[in-house]
PDB file of N, CA and C in Angstrom:
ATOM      1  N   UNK A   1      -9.296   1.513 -30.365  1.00  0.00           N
ATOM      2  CA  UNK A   1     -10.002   2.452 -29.520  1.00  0.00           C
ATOM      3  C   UNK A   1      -9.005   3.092 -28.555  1.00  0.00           C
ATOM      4  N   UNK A   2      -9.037   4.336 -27.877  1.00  0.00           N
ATOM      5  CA  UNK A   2      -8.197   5.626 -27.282  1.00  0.00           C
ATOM      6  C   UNK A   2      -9.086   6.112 -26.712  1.00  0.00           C
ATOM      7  N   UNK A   3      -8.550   7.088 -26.096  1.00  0.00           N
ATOM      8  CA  UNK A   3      -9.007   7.445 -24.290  1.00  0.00           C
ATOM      9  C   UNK A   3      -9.123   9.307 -25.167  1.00  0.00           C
ATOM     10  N   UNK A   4      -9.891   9.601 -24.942  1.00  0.00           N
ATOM     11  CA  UNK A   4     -10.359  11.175 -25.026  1.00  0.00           C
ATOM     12  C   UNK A   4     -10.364  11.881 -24.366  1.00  0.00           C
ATOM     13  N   UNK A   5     -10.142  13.141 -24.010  1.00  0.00           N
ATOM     14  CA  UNK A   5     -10.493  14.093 -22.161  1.00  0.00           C
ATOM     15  C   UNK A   5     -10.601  14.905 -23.311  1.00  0.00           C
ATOM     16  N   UNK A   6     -12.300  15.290 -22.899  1.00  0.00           N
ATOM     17  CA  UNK A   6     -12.624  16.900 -23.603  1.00  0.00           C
ATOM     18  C   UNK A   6     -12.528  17.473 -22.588  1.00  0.00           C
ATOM     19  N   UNK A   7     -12.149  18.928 -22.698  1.00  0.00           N
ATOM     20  CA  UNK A   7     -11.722  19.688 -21.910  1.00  0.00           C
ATOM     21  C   UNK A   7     -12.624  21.378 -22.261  1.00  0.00           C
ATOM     22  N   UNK A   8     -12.401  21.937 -21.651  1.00  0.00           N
ATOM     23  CA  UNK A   8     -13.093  23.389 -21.492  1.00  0.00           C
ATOM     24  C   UNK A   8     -12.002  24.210 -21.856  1.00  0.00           C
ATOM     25  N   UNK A   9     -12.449  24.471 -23.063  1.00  0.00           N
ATOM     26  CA  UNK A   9     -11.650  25.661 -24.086  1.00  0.00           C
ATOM     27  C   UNK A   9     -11.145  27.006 -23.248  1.00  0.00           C
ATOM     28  N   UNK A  10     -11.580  27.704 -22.075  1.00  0.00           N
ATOM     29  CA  UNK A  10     -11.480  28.981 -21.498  1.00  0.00           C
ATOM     30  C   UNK A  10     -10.849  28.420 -20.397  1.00  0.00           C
ATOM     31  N   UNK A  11     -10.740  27.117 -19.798  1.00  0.00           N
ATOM     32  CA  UNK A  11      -9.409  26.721 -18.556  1.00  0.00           C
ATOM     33  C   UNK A  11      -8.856  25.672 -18.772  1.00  0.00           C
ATOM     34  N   UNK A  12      -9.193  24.769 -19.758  1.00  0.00           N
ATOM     35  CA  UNK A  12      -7.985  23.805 -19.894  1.00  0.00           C
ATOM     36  C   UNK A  12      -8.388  23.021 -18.838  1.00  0.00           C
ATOM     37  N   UNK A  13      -9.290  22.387 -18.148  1.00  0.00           N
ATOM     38  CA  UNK A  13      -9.945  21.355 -17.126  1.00  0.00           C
ATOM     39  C   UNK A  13     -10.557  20.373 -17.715  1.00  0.00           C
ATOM     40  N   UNK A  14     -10.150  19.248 -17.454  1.00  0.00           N
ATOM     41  CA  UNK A  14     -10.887  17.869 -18.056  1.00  0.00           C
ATOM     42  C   UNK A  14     -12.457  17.683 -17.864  1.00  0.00           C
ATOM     43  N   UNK A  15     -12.931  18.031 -18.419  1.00  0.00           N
ATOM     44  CA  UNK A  15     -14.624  17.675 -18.371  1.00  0.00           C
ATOM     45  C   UNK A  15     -15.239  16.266 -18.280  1.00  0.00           C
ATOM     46  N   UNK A  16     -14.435  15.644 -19.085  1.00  0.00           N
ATOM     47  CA  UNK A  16     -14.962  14.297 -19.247  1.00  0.00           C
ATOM     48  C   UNK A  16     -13.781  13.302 -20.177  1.00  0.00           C
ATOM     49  N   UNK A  17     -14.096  12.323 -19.951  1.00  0.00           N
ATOM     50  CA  UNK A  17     -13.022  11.122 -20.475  1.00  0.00           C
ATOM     51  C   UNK A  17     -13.939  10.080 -21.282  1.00  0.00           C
ATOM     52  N   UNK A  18     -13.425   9.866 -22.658  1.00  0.00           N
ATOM     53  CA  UNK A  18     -14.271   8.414 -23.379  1.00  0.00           C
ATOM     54  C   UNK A  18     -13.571   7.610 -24.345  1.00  0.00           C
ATOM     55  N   UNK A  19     -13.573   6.842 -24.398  1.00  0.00           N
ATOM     56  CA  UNK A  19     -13.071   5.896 -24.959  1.00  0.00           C
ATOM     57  C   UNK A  19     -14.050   5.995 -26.734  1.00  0.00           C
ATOM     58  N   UNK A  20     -12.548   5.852 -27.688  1.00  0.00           N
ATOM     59  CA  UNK A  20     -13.460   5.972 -29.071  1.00  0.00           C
ATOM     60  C   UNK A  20     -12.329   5.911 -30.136  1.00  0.00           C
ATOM     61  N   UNK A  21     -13.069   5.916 -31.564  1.00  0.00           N
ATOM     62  CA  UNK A  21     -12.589   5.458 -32.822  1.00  0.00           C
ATOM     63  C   UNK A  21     -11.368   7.073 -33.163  1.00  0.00           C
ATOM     64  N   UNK A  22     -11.337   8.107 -32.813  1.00  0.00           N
ATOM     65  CA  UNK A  22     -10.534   9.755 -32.909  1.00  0.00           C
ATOM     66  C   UNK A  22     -11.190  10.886 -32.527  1.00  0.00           C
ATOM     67  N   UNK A  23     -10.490  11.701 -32.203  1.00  0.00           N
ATOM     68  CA  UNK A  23     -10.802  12.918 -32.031  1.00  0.00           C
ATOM     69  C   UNK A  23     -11.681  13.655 -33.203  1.00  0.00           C
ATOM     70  N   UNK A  24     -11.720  13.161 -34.452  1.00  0.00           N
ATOM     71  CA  UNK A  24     -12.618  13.734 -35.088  1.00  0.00           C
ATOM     72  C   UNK A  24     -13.704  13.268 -34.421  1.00  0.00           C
ATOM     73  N   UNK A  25     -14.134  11.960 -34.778  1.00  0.00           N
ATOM     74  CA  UNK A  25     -15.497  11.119 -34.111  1.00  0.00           C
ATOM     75  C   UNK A  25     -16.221  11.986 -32.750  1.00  0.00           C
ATOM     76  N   UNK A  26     -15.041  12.463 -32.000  1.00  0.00           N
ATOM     77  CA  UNK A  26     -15.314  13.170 -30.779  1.00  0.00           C
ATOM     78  C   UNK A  26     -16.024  14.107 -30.932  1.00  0.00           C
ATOM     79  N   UNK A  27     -15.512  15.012 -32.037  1.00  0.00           N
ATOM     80  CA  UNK A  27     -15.862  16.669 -32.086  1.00  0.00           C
ATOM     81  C   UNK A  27     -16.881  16.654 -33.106  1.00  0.00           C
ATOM     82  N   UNK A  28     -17.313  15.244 -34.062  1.00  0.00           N
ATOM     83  CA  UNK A  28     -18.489  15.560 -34.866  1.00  0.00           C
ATOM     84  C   UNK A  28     -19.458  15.002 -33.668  1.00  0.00           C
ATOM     85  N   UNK A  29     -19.174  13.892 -33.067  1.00  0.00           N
ATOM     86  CA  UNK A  29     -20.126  13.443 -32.376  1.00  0.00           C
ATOM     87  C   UNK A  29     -20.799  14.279 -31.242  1.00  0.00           C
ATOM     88  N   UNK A  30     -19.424  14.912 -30.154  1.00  0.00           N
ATOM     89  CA  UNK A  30     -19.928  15.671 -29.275  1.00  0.00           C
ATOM     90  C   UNK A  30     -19.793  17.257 -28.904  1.00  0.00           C
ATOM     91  N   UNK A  31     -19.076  17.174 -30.435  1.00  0.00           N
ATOM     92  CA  UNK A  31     -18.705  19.093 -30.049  1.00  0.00           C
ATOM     93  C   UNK A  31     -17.776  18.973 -29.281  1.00  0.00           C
ATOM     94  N   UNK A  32     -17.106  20.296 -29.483  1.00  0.00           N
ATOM     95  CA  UNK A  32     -16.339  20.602 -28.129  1.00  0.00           C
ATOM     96  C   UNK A  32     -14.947  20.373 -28.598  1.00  0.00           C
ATOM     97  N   UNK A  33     -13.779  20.721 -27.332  1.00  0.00           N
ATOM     98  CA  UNK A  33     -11.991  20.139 -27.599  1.00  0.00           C
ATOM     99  C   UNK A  33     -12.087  19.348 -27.066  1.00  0.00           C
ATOM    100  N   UNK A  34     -11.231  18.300 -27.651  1.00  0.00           N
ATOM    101  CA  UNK A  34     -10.841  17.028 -27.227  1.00  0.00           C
ATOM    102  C   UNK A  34      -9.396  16.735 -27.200  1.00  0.00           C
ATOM    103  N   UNK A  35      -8.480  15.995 -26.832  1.00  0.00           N
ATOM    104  CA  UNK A  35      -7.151  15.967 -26.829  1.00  0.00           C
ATOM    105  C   UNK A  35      -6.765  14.795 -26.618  1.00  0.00           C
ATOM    106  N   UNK A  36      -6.040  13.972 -27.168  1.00  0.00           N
ATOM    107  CA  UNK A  36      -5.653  12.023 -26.905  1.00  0.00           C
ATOM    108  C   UNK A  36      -5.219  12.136 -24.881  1.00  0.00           C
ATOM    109  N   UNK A  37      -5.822  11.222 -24.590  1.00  0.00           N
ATOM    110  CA  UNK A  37      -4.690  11.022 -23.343  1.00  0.00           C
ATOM    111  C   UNK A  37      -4.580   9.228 -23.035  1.00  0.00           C
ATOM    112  N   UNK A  38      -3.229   9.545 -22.745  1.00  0.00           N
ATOM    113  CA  UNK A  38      -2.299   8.296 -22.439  1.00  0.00           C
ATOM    114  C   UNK A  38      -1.314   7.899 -22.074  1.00  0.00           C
ATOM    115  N   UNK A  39      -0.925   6.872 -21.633  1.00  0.00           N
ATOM    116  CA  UNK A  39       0.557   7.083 -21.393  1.00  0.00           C
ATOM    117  C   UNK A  39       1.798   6.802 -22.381  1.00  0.00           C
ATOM    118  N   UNK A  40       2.343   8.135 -22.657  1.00  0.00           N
ATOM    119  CA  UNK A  40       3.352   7.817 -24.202  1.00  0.00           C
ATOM    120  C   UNK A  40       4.478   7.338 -23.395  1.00  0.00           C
ATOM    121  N   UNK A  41       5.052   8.564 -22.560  1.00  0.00           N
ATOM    122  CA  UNK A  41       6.562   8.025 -21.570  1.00  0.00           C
ATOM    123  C   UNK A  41       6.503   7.874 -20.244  1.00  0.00           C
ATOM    124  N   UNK A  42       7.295   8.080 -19.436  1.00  0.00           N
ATOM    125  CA  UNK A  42       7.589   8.191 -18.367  1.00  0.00           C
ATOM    126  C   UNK A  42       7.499   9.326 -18.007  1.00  0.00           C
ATOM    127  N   UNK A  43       6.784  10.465 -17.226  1.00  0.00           N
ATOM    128  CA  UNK A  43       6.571  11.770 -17.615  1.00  0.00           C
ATOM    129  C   UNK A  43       5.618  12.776 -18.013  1.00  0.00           C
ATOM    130  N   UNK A  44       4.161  11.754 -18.144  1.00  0.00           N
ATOM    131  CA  UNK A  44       3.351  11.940 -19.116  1.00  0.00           C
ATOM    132  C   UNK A  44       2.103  11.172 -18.268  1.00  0.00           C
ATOM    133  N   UNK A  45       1.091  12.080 -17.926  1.00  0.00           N
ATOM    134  CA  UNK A  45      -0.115  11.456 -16.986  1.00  0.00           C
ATOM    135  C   UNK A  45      -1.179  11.601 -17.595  1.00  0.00           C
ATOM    136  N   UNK A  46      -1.697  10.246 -17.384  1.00  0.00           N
ATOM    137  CA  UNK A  46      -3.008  10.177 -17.921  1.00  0.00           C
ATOM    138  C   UNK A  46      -4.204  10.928 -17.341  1.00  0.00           C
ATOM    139  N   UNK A  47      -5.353  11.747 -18.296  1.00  0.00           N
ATOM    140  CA  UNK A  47      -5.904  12.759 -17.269  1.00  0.00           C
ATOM    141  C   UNK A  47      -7.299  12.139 -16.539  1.00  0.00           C
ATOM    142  N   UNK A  48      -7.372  13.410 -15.905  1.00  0.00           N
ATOM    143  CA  UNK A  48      -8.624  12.596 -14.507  1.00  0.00           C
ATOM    144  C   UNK A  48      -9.808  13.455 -14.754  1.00  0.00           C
ATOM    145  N   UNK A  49     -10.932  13.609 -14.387  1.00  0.00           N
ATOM    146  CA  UNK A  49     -11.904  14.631 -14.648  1.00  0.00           C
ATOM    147  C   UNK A  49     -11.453  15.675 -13.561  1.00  0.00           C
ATOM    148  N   UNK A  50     -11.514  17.132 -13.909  1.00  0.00           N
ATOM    149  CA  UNK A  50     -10.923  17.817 -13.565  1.00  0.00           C
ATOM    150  C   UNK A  50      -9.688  18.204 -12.832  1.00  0.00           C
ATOM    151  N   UNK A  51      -9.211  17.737 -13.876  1.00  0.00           N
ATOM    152  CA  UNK A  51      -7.489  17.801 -14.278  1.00  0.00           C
ATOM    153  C   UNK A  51      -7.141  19.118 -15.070  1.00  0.00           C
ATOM    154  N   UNK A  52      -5.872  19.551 -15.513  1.00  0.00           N
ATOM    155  CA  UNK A  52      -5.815  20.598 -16.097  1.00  0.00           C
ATOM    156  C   UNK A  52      -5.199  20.077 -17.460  1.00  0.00           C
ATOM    157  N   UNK A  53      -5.284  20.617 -18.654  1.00  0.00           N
ATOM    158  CA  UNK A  53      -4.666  19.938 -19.532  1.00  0.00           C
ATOM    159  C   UNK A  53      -3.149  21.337 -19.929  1.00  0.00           C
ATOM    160  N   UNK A  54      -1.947  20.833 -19.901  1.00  0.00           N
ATOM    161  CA  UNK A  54      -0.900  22.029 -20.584  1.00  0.00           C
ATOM    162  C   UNK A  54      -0.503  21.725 -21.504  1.00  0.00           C
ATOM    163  N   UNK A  55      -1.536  22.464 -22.421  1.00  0.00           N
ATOM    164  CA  UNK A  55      -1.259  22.343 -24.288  1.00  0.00           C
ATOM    165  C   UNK A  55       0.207  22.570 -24.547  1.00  0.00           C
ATOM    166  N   UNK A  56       1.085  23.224 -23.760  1.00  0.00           N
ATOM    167  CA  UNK A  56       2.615  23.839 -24.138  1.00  0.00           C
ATOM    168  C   UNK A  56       3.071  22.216 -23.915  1.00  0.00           C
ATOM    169  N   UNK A  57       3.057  21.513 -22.889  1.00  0.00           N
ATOM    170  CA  UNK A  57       3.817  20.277 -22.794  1.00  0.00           C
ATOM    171  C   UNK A  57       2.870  18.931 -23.039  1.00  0.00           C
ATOM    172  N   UNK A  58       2.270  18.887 -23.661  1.00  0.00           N
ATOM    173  CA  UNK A  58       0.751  18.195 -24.085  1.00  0.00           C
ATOM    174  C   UNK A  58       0.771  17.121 -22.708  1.00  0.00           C
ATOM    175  N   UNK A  59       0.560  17.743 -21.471  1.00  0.00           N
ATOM    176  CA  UNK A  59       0.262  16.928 -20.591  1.00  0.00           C
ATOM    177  C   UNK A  59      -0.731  17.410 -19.464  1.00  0.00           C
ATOM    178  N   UNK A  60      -0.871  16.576 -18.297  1.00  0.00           N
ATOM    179  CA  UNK A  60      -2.029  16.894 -17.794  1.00  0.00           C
ATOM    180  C   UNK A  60      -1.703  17.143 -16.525  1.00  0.00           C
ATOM    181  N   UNK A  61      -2.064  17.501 -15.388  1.00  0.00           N
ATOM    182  CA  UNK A  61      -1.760  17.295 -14.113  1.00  0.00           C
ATOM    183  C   UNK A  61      -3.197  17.238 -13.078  1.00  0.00           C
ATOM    184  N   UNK A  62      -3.074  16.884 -11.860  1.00  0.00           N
ATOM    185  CA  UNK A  62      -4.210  17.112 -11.101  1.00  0.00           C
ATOM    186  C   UNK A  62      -4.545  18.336  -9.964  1.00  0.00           C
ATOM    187  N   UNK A  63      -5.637  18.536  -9.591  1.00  0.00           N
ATOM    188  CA  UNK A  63      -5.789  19.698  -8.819  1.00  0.00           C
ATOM    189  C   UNK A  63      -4.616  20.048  -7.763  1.00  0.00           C
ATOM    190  N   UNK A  64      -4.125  21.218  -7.569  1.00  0.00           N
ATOM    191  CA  UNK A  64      -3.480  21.395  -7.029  1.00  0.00           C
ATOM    192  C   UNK A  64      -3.420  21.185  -5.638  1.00  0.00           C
ATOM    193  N   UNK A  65      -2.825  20.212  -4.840  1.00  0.00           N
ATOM    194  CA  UNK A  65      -3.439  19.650  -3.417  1.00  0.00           C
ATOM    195  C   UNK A  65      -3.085  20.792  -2.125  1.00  0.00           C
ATOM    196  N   UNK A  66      -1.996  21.414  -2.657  1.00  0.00           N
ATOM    197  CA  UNK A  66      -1.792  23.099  -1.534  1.00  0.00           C
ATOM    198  C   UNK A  66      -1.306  24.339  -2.096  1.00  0.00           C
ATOM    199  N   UNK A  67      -1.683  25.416  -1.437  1.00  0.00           N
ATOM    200  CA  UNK A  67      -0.910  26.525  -2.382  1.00  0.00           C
ATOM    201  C   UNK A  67       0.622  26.560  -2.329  1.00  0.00           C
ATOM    202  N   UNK A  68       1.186  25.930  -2.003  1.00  0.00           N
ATOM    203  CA  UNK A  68       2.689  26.057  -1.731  1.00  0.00           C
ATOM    204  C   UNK A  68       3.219  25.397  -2.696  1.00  0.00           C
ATOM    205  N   UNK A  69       2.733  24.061  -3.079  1.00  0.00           N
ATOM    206  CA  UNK A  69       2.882  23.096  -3.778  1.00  0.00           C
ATOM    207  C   UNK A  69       3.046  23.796  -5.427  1.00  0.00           C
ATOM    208  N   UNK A  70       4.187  23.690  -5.874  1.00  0.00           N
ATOM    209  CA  UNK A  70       4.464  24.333  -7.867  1.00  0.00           C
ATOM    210  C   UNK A  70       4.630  22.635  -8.336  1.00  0.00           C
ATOM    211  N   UNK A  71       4.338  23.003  -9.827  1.00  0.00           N
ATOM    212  CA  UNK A  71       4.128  21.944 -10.924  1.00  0.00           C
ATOM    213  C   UNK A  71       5.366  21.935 -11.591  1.00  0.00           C
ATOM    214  N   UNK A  72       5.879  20.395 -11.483  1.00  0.00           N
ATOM    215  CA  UNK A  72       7.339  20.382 -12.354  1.00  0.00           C
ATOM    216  C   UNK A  72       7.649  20.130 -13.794  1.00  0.00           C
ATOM    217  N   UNK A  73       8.329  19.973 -14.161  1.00  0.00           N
ATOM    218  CA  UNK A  73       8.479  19.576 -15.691  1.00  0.00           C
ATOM    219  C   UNK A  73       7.172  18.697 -16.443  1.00  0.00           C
ATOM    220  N   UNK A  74       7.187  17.670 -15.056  1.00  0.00           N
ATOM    221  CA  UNK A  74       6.628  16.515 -15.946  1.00  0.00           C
ATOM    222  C   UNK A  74       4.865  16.814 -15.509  1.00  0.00           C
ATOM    223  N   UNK A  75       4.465  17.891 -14.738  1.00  0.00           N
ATOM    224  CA  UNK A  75       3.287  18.467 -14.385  1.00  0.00           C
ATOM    225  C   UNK A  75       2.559  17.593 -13.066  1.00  0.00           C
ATOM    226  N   UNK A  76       3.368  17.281 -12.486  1.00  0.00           N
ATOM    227  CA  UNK A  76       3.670  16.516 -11.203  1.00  0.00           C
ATOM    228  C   UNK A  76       3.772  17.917  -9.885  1.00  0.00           C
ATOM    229  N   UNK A  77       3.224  17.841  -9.187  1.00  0.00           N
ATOM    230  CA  UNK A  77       3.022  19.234  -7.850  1.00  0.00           C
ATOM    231  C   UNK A  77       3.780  18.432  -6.768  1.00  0.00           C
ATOM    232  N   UNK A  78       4.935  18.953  -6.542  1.00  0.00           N
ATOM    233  CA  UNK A  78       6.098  19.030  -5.410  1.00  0.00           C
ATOM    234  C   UNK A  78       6.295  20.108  -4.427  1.00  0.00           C
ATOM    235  N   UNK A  79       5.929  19.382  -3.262  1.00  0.00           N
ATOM    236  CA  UNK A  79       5.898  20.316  -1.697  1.00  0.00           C
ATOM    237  C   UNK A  79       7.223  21.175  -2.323  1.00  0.00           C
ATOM    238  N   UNK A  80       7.112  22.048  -1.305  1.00  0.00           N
ATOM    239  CA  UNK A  80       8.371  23.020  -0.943  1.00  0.00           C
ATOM    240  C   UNK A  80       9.541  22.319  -0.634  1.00  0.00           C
ATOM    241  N   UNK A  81       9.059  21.322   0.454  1.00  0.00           N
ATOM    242  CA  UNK A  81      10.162  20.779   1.021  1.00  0.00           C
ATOM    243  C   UNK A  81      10.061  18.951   0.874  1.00  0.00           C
ATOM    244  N   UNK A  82      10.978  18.267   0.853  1.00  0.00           N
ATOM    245  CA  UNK A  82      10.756  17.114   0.186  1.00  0.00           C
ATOM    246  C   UNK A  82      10.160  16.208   0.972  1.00  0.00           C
ATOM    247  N   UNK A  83       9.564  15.069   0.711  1.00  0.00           N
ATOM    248  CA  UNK A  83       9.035  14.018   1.875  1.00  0.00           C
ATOM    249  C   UNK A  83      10.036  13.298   2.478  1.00  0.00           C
ATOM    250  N   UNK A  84      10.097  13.300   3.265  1.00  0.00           N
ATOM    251  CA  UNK A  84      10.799  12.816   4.673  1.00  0.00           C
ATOM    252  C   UNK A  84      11.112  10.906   3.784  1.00  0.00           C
ATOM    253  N   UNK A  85      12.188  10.658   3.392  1.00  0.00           N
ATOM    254  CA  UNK A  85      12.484   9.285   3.165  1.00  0.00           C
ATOM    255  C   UNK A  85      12.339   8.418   4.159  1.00  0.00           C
ATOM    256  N   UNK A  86      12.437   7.263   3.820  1.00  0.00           N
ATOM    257  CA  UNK A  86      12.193   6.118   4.242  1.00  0.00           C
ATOM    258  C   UNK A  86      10.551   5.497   4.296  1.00  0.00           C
ATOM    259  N   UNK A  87      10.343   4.742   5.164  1.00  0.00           N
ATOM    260  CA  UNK A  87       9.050   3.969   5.610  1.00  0.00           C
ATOM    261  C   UNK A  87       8.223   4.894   6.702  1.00  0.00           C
ATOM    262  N   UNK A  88       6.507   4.751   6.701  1.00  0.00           N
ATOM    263  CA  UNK A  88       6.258   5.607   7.421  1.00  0.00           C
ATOM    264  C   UNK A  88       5.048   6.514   6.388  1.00  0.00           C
ATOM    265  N   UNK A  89       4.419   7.101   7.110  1.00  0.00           N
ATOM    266  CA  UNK A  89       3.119   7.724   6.738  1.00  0.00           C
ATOM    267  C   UNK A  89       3.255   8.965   6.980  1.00  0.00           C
ATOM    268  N   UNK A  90       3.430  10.448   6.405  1.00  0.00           N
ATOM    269  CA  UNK A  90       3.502  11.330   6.159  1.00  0.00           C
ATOM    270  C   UNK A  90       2.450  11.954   6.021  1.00  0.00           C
ATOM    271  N   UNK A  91       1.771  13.628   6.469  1.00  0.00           N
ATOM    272  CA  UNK A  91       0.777  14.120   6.358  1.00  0.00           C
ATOM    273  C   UNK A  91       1.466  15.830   5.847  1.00  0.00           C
ATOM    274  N   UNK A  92       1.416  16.247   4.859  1.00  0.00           N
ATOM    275  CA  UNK A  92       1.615  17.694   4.486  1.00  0.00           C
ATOM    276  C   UNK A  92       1.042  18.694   5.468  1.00  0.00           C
ATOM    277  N   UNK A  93       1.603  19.488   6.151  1.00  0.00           N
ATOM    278  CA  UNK A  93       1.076  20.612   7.152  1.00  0.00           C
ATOM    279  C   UNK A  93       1.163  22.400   6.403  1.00  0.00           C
ATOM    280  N   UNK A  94       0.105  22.877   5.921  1.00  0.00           N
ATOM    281  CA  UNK A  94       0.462  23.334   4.733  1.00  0.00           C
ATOM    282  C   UNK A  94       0.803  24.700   6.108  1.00  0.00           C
ATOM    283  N   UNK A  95       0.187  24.976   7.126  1.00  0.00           N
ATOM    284  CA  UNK A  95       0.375  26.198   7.683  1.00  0.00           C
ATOM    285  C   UNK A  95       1.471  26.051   8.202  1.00  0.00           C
ATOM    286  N   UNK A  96       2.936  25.046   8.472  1.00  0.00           N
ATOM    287  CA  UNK A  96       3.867  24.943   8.883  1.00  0.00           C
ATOM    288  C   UNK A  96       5.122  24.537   8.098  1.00  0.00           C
ATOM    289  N   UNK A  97       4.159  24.775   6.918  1.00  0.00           N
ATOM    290  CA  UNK A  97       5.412  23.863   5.732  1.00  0.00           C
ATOM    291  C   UNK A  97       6.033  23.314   5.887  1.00  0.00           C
ATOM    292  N   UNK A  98       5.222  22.027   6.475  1.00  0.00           N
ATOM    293  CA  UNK A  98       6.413  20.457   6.842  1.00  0.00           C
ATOM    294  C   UNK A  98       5.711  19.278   6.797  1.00  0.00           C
ATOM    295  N   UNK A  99       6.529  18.618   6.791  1.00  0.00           N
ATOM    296  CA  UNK A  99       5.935  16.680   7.011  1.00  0.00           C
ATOM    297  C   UNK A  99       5.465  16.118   8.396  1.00  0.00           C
ATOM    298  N   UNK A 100       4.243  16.194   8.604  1.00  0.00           N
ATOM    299  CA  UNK A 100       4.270  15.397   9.906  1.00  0.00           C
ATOM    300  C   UNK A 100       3.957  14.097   9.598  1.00  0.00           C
ATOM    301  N   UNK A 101       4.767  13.316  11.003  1.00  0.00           N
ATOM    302  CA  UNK A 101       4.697  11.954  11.224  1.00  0.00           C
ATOM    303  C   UNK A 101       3.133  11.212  11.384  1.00  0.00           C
ATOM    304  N   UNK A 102       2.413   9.996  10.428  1.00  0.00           N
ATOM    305  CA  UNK A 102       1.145   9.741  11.507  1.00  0.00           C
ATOM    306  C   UNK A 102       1.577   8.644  12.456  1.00  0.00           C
ATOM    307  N   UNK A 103       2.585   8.463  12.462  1.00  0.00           N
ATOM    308  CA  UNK A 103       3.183   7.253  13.543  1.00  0.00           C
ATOM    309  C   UNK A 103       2.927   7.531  15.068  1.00  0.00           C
TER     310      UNK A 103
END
């Protein structure tokens, strides 16, 4: 048994997730696109309900958390500017494009 995310043919958004015997089983049983999700590598995210699916890199990513924020290789969304290293609790300030401290 495998993990399913049918998705919406006109945006590529995870509709729903199920566990089952293939993607045929899926599409006689429930209609619709379906697409495997799992974790193959390192690189590669398992999808969430409304997630996006990118058929070009057969992977998935999640809603985009700011507009500033672009999607990288691995469909992973990276601030502008990087998170502040070390220890410590960080809050994205999207109207100042920076890291604030919650310390």
């Amino acid at each position: 048994m495998v993990h399913f995310a049918e998705i919406d043919p006109t945006t590529n958004i995870v509709k729903r997730i199920i566990v089952c015997d293939s993607k045929e089983w899926c599409e006689k049983t429930f209609g619709g696109t379906w697409v495997r999700t799992y974790y193959r590598t390192e690189g590669t995210n398992f999808a969430g309900i409304g997630w996006t699916y990118h058929p070009d890199r057969d992977n998935f990513s999640s809603p985009q958390p700011y507009p500033s924020w672009t999607l990288d290789d691995q469909c992973n969304w990276q601030p502008p500017v990087a998170r502040p290293e070390g220890e410590g609790l960080y809050t994205w300030n999207e109207e100042t494009q920076s890291w604030e401290s919650n310390l």
